[in-house]
Protein backbone atom coordinates (compact mmCIF):
# COMPACT_ATOMS: atom_id res chain seq x y z
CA UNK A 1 16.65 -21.75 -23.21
CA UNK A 2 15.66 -21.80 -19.34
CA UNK A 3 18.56 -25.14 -19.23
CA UNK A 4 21.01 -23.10 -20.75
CA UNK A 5 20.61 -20.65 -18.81
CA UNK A 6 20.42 -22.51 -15.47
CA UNK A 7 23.61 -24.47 -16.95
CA UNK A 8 25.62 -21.15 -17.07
CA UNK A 9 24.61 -19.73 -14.00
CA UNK A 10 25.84 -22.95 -12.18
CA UNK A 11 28.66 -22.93 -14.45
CA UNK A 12 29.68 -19.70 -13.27
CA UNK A 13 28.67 -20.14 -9.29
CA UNK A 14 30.93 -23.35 -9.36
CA UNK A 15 33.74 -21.25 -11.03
CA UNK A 16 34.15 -19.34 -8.03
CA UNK A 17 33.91 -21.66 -5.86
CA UNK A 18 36.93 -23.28 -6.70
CA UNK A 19 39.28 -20.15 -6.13
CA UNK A 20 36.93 -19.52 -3.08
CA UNK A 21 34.59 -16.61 -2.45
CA UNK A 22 33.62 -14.39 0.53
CA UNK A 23 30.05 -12.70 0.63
CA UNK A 24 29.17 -10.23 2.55
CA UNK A 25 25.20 -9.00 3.51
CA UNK A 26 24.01 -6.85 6.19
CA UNK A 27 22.93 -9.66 8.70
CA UNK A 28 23.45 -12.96 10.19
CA UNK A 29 20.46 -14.39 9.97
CA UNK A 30 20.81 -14.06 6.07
CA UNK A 31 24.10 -15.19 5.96
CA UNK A 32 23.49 -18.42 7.35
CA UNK A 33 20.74 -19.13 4.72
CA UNK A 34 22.54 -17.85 2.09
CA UNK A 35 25.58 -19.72 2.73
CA UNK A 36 23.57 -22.95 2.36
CA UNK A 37 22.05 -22.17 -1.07
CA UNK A 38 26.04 -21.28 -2.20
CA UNK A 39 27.34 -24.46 -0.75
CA UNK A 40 30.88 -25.40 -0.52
CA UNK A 41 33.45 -22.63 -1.53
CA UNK A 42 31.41 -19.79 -0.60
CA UNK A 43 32.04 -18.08 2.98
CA UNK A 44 29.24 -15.56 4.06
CA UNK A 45 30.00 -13.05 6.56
CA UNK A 46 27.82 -10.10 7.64
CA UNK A 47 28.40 -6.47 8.21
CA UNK A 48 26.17 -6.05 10.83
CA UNK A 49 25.72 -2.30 9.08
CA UNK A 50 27.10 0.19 8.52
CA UNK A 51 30.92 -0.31 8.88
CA UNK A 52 31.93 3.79 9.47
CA UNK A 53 30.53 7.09 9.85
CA UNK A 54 31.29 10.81 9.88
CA UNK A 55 33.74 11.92 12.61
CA UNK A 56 31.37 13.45 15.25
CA UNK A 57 33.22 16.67 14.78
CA UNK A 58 33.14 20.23 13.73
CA UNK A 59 34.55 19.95 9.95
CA UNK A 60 33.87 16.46 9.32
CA UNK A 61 31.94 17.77 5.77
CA UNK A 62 33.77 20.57 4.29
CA UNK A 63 31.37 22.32 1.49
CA UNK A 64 34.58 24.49 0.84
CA UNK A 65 37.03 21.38 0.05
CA UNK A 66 33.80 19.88 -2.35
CA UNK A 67 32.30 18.25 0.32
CA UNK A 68 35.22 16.43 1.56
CA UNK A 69 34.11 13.72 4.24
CA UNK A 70 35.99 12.17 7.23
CA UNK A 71 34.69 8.85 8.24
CA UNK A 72 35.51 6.95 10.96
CA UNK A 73 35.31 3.16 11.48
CA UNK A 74 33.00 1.95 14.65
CA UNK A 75 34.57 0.38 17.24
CA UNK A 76 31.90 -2.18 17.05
CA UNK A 77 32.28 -2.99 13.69
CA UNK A 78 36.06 -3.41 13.45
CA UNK A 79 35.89 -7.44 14.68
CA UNK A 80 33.82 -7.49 11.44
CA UNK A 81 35.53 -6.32 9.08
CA UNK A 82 38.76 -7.91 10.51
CA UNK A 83 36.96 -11.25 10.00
CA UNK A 84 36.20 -10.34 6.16
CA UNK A 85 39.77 -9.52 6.12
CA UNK A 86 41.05 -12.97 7.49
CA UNK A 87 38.48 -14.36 5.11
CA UNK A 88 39.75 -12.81 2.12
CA UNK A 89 43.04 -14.06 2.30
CA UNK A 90 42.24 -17.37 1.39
CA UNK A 91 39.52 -16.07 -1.49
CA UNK A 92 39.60 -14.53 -5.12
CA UNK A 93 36.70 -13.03 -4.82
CA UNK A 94 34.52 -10.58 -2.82
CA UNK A 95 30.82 -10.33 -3.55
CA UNK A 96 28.94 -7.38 -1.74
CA UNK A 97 25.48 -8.73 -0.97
CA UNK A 98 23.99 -6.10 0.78
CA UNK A 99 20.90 -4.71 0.69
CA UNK A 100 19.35 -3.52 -2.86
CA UNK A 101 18.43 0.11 -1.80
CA UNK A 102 20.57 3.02 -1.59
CA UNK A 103 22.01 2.50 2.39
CA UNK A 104 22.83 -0.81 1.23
CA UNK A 105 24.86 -0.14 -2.00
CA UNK A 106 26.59 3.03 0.24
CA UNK A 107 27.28 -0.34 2.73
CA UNK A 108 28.83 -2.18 -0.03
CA UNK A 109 30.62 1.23 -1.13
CA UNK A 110 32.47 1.56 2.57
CA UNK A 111 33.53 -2.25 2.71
CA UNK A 112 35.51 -1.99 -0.72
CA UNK A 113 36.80 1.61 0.41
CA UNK A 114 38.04 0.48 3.26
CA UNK A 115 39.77 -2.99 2.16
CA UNK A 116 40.88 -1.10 -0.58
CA UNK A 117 42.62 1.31 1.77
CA UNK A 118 44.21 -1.55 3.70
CA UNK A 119 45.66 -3.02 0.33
CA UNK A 120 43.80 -6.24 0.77
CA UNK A 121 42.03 -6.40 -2.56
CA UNK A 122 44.91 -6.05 -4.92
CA UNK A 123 44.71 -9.46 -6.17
CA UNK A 124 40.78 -9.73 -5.09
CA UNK A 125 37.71 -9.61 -7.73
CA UNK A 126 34.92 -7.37 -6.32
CA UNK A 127 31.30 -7.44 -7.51
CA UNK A 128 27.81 -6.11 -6.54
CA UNK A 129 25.02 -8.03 -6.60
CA UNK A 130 21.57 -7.77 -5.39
CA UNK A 131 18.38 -10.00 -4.90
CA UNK A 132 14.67 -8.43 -3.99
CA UNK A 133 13.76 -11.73 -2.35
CA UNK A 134 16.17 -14.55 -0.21
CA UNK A 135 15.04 -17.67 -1.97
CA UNK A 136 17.47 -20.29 -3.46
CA UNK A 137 16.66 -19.43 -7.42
CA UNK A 138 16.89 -15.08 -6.71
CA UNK A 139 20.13 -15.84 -4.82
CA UNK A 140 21.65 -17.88 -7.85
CA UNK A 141 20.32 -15.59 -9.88
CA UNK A 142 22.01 -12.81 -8.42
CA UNK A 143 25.27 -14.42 -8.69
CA UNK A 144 24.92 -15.32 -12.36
CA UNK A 145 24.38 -11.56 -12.73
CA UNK A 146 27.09 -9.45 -10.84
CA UNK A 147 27.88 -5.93 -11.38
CA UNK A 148 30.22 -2.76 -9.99
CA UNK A 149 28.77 -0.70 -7.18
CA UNK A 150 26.73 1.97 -8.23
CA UNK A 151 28.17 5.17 -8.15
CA UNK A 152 25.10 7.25 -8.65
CA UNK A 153 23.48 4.86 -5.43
CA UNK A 154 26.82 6.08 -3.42
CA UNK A 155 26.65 9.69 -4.72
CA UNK A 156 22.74 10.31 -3.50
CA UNK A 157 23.62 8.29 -0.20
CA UNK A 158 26.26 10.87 0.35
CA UNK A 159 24.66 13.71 -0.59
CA UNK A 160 22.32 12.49 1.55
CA UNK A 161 24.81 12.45 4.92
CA UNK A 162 26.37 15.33 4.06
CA UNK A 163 22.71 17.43 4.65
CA UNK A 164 22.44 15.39 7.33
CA UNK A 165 25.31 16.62 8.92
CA UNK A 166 25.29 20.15 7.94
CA UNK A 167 21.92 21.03 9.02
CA UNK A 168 21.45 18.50 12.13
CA UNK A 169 24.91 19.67 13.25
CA UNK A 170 24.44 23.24 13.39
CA UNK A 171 20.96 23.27 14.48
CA UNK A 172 20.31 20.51 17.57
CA UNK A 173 22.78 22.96 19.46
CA UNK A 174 20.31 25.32 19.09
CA UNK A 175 17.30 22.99 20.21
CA UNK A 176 18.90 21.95 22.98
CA UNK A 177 19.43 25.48 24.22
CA UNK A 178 16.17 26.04 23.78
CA UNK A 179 14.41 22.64 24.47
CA UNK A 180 16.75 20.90 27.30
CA UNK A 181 16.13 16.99 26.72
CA UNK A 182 15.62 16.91 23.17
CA UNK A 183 17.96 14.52 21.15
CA UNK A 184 18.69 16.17 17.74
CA UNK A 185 17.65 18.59 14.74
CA UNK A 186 18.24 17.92 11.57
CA UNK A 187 16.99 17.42 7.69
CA UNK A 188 14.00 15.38 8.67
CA UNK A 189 13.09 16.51 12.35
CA UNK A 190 13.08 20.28 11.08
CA UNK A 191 10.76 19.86 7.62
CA UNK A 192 8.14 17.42 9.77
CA UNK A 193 8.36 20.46 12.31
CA UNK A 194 7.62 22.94 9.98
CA UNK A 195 4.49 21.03 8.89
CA UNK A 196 3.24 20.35 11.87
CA UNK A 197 3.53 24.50 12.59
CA UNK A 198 1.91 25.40 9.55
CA UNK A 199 -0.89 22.65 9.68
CA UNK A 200 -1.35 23.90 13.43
CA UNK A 201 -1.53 27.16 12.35
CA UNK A 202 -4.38 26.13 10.20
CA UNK A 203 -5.98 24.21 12.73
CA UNK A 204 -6.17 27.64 14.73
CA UNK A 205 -7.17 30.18 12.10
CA UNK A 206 -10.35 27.33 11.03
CA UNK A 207 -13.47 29.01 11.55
CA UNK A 208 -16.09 27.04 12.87
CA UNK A 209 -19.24 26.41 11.50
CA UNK A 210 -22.32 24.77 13.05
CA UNK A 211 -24.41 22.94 10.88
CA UNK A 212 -27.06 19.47 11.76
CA UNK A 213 -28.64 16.32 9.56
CA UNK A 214 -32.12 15.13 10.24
CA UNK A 215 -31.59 11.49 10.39
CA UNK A 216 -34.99 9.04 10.67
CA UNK A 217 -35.67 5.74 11.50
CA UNK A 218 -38.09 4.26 9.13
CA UNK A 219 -40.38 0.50 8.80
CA UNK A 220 -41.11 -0.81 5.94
CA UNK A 221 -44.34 -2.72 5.05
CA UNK A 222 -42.67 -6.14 6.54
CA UNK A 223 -41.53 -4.46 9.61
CA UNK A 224 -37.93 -4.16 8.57
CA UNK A 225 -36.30 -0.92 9.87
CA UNK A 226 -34.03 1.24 7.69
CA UNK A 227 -32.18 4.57 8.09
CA UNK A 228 -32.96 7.81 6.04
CA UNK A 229 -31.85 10.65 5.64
CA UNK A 230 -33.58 14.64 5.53
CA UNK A 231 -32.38 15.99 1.93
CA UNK A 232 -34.61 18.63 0.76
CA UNK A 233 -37.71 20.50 2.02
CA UNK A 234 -40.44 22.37 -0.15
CA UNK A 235 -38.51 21.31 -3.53
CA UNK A 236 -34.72 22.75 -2.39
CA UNK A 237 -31.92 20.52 -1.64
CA UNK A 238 -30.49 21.06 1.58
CA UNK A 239 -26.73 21.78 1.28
CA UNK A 240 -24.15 20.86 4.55
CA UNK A 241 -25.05 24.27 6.24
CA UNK A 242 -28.77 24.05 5.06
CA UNK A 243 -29.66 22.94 8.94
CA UNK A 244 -27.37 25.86 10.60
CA UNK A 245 -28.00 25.34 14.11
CA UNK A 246 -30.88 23.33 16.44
CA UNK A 247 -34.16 25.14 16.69
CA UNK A 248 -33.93 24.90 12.20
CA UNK A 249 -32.77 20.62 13.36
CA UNK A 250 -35.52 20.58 15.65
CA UNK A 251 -38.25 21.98 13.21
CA UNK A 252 -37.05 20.19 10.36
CA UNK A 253 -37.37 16.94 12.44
CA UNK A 254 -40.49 17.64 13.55
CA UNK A 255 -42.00 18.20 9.88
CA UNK A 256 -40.53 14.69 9.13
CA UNK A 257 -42.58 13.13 11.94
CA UNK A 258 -46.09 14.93 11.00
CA UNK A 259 -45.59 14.28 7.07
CA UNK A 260 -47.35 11.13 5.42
CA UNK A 261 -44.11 9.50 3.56
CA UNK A 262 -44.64 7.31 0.50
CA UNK A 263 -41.92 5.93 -1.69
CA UNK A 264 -41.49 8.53 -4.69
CA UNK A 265 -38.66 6.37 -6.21
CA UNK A 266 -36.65 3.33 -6.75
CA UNK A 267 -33.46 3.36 -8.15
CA UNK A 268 -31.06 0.22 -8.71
CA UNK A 269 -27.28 0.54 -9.92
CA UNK A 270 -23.86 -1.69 -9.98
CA UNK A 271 -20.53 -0.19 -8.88
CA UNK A 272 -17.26 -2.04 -8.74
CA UNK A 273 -15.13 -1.99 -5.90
CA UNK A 274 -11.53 -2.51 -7.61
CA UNK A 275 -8.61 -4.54 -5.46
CA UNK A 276 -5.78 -1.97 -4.01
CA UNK A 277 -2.36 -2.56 -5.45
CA UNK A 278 0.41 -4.64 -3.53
CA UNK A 279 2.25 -2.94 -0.64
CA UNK A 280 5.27 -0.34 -0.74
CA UNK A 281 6.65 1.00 2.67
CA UNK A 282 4.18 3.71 3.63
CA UNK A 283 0.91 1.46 2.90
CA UNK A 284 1.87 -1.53 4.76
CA UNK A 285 2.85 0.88 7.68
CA UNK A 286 -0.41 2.38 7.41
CA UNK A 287 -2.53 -0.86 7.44
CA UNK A 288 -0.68 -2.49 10.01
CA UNK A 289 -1.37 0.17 11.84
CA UNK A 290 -5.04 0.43 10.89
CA UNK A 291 -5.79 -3.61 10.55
CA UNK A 292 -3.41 -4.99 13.62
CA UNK A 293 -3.00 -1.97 16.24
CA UNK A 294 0.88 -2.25 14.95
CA UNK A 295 3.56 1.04 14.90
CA UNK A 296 5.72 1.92 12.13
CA UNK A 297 8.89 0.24 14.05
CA UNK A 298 7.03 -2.93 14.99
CA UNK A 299 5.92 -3.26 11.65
CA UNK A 300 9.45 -2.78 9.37
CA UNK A 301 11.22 -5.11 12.71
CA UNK A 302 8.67 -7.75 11.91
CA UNK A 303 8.92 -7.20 8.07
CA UNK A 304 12.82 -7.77 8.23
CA UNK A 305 12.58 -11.13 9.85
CA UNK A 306 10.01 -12.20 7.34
CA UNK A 307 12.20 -10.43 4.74
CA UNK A 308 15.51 -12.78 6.31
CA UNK A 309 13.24 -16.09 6.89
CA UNK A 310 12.37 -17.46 10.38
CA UNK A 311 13.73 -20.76 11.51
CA UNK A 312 11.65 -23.31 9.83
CA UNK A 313 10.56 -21.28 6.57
CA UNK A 314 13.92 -22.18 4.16
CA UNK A 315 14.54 -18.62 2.93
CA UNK A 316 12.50 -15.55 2.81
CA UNK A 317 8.58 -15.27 3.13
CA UNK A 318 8.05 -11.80 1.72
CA UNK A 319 10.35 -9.56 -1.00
CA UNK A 320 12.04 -6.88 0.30
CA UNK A 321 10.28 -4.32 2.28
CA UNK A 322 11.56 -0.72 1.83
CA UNK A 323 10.32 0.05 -1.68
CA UNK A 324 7.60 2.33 -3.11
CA UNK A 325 6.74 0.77 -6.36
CA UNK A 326 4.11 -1.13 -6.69
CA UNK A 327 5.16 -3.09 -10.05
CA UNK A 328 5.73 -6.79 -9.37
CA UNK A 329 7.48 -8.98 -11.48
CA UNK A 330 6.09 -11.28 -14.50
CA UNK A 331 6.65 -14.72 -12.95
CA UNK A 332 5.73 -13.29 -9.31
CA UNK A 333 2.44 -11.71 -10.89
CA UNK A 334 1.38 -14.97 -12.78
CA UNK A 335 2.19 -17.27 -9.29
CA UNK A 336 -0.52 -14.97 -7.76
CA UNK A 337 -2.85 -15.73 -10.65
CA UNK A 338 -2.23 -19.59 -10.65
CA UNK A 339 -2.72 -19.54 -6.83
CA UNK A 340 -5.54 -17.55 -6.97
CA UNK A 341 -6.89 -19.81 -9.30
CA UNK A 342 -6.09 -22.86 -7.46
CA UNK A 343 -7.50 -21.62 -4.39
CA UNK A 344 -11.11 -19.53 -5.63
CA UNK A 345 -11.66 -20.67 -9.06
CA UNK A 346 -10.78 -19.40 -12.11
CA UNK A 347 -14.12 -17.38 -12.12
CA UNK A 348 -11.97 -14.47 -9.79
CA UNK A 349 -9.07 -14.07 -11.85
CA UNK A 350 -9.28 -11.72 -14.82
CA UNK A 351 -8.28 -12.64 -18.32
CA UNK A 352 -5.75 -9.89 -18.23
CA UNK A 353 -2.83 -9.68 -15.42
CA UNK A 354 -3.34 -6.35 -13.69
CA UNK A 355 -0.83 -3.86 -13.71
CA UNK A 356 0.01 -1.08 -11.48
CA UNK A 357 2.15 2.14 -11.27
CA UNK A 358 2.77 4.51 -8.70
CA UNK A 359 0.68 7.90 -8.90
CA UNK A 360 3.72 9.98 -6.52
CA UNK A 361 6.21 11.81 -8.79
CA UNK A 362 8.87 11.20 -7.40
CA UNK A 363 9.05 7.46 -6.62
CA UNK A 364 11.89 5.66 -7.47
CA UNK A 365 10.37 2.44 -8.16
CA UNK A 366 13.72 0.52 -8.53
CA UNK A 367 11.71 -2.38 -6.05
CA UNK A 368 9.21 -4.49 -6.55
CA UNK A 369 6.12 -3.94 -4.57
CA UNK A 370 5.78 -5.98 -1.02
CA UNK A 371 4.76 -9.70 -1.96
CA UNK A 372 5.18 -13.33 -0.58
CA UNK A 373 8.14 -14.96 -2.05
CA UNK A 374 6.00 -18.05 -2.74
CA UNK A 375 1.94 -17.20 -2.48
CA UNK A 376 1.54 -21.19 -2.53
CA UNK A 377 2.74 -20.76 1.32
CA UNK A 378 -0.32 -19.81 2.83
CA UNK A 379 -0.69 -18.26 6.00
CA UNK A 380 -2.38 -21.21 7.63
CA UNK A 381 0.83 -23.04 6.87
CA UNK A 382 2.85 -20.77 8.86
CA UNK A 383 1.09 -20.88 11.82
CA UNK A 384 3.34 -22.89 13.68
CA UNK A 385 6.62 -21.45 12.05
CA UNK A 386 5.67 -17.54 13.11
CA UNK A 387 4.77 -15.76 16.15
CA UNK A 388 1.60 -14.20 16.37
CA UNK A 389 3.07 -10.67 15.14
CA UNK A 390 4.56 -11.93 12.54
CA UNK A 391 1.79 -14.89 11.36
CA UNK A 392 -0.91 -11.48 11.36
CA UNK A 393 1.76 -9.05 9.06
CA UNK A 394 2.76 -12.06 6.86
CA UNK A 395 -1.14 -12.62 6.39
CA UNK A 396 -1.71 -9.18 5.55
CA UNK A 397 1.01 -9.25 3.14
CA UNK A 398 -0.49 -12.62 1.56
CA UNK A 399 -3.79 -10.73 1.59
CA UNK A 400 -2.82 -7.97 -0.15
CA UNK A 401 -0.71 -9.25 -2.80
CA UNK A 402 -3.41 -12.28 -3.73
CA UNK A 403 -6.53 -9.61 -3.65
CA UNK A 404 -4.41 -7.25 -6.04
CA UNK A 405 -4.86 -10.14 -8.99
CA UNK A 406 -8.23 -11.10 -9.18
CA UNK A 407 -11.17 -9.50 -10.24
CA UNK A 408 -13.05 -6.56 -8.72
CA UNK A 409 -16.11 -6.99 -6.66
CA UNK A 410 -19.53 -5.93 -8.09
CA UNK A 411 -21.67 -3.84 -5.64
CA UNK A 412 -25.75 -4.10 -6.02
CA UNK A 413 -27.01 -0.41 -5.15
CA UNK A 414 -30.35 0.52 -4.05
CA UNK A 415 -31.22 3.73 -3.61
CA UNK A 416 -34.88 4.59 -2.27
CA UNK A 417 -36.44 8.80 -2.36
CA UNK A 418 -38.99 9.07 0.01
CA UNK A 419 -41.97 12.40 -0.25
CA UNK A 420 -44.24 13.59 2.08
CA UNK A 421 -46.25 16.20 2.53
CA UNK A 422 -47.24 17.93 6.41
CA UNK A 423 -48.81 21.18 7.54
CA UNK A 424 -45.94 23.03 6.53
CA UNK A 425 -44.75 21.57 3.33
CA UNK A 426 -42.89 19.08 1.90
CA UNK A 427 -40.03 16.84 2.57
CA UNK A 428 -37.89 14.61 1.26
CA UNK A 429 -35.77 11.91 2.59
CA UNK A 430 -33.50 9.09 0.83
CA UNK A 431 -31.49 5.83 1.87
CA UNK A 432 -29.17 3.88 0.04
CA UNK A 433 -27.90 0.20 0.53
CA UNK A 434 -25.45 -2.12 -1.09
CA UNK A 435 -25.36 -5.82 -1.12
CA UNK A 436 -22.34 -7.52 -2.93
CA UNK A 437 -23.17 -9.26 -6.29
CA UNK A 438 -19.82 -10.90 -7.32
CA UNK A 439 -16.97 -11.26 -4.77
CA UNK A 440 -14.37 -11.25 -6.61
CA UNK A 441 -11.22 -10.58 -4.65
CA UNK A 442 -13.49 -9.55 -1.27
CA UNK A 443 -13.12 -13.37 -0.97
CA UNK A 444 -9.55 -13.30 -0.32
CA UNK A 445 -10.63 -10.77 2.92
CA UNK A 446 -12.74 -13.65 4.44
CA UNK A 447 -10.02 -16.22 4.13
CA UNK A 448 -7.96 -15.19 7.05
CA UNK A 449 -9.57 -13.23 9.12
CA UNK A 450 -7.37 -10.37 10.83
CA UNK A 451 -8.51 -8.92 14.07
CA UNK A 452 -5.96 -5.57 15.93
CA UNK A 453 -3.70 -7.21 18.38
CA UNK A 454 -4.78 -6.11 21.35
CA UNK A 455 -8.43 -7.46 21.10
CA UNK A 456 -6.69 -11.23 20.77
CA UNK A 457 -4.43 -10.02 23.49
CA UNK A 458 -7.48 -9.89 25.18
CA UNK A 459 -8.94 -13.33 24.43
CA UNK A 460 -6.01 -14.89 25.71
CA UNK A 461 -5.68 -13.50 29.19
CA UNK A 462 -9.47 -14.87 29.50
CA UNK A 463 -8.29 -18.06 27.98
CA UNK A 464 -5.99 -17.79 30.99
């Protein structure tokens, strides 16, 4: 079945080759690798973009003509298109390969408005395809599998820039009256401020509330110190605000110190720490920021060249990066496994794939979660194909994505109550410790270690 169908998709690839095909995607970094996995017959061009945009005019969204847009084609952009034009001329086909979310199919949407407009696809074949990953076998896959461009995609994306428009239109005048300097108001600017009012406003009307913890340092019969914690005096537990202010700390503390503790109990438990699930958007953002020092632009600008391939990598390290599922696909989730396997043992890879869905309500989930392309490329391999940026976000990625296959870590807990008795009463302190059992997929977090950026920053100016 798989040679059929690999017969028929270079059955119909070589098909329209022959009358010649132009293929447009966003940029030219992916149009140069595409355009070698197509081969002869096949001429890739990028957009660069968007092509047009709204007329920055009064009127150029009329809610009382439906919605009727005016767009207007960038002066930057026009050498592009012309050269899809002088492209087309000698082709019989045009195959939109932009990007699989919604700006990219409203991308694909403008290019086959506009050539439509300048009569230029009369005797031209458009399709649509899309690929969640720029490696040789999603790319011919793709083109085995064409489609139209999604109207529903093109009607959200202009629903979309038409509240753009409306509200950021009508209200940045007003911020700049009243804030001189500041760029522009609109759909997104004006919610976030709102929430950042109303969570001030919170922050203002919190009433605080002083409360302390009687923490002690304690030895145990091999001279091995240990923390503990005050958490109940004369038989009642001590709640947050049980210690209200410092005289209550002070005498707490000091009926700790005059009391005679012996252990009262010993109590041993397992807990499992489960693997997180693969990336989407927001939680690679978030680590990045939290694991390499990284903002939310460095991190997507880094993410798009690994997304487009680096020289040296032949085709795309990681699958598309603006998505919020966090589904991957069935041959993508058993290469994890088989890696995994290869790499740890098959000890750390459950019997059962694991499977994930998004908890939000409204995601969309029409993307796979972030993953490698290929997890047998492991970040040591790349280490003299990426910068440093990118070698620490690909190997975060890698991370991620192998950890979220493999079994969960067992946790050894320990939990010790302490008792003593003083002058004044009674007291009782605890402590708890963990020591890991089974590994699981903790061992993928030891296999490349990740330190922030700045503190390696650091280590090579004293190199220098």
């Amino acid at each position: 079945f798989e040679l059929i169908q690999g017969y028929r998709s270079a059955l119909a690839i070589w098909s329209r080759a022959v009358s010649g095909s132009v293929v447009v995607v966003e940029s030219p970094a992916k149009a140069k690798t595409i355009e070698s996995y197509l081969g002869p017959g096949f001429t890739v061009l990028a957009s660069y973009g968007h092509v047009r945009d709204l007329l920055p005019k009064n009127g150029s969204v009329d809610p009382s003509a439906d919605f009727r847009m005016q767009w207007e084609i960038s002066k930057i952009h026009e050498p592009h298109l012309q050269a899809i034009e002088r492209a087309l001329k000698n082709a019989g086909e045009l195959i939109l390969a932009t990007d699989p979310d919604r700006e990219g199919e409203a991308i694909s949407w403008h290019i086959q408005e506009i050539l439509q407009d300048r009569r230029l696809l009369d005797d031209v074949e458009v399709k649509r395809v899309t690929f969640t990953e720029i490696t040789k076998s999603a790319v011919l896959g793709a083109m085995a599998a064409p489609r139209t461009v999604s109207q529903p995609l093109v009607h959200a994306y202009l629903a979309r820039r038409a509240l753009d428009y409306l509200v950021g239109f009508n209200l940045s005048p007003l911020l700049w009256r009243k804030l001189p300097g500041s760029k522009s108001a609109g759909r997104v600017q004006s919610v976030a401020l709102r929430l950042l009012c109303e969570r001030e406003s919170d922050i203002e009307s919190f009433t605080r509330q002083e409360y302390w913890t009687v923490e002690a340092t304690l030895y145990s019969s091999s001279n091995v110190p240990f923390e503990t914690r005050l958490t109940d005096m004369d038989g009642e537990r001590l709640g947050k605000f049980g210690l209200p202010d410092k005289a209550s700390a002070t005498k707490a503390a000091d009926r700790v110190a005059h009391s005679n503790l012996k252990i009262e109990s010993i109590t041993e438990s397992k807990s499992k720490r489960h693997p997180l699930p693969p990336f989407t958007t927001s939680t690679l953002q978030q680590e990045a920021s939290t694991q390499l020092g990284f903002g939310a632009a460095l991190t997507m600008s880094l993410a798009q060249r690994l997304y487009e391939g680096v020289e040296g990598s032949d085709g795309g390290l990681i699958s598309y990066m603006r998505t919020d599922g966090v589904q991957l696909a069935d041959g993508a989730r058993e290469a994890l496994r088989a890696t995994a396997r290869e790499l740890f043992g098959g000890g750390v890879v459950p019997v059962e794939p694991r499977l994930y869905k998004s908890r939000a309500k409204n995601a969309q989930e029409s993307h796979e979660a972030i993953r490698p392309t290929n997890p047998v490329r492991l970040p040591s391999s790349l280490a003299g194909v990426l910068d440093r940026p990118q070698l620490q976000l690909y190997t975060l990625i890698w991370q991620r994505a192998m950890a979220c296959q493999m079994e969960s870590a067992v946790m050894n807990k320990v939990k010790v109550r302490m008792a003593g008795c003083g002058e004044e009463g009674k007291v009782g302190l605890e402590s708890s410790a963990s020591v890991v059992d089974f590994q699981g997929w903790l061992v993928v977090r030891d296999f490349q270690p990740l330190r922030p950026l700045e503190e390696q920053q650091e280590e090579e100016e004293e190199e220098e």
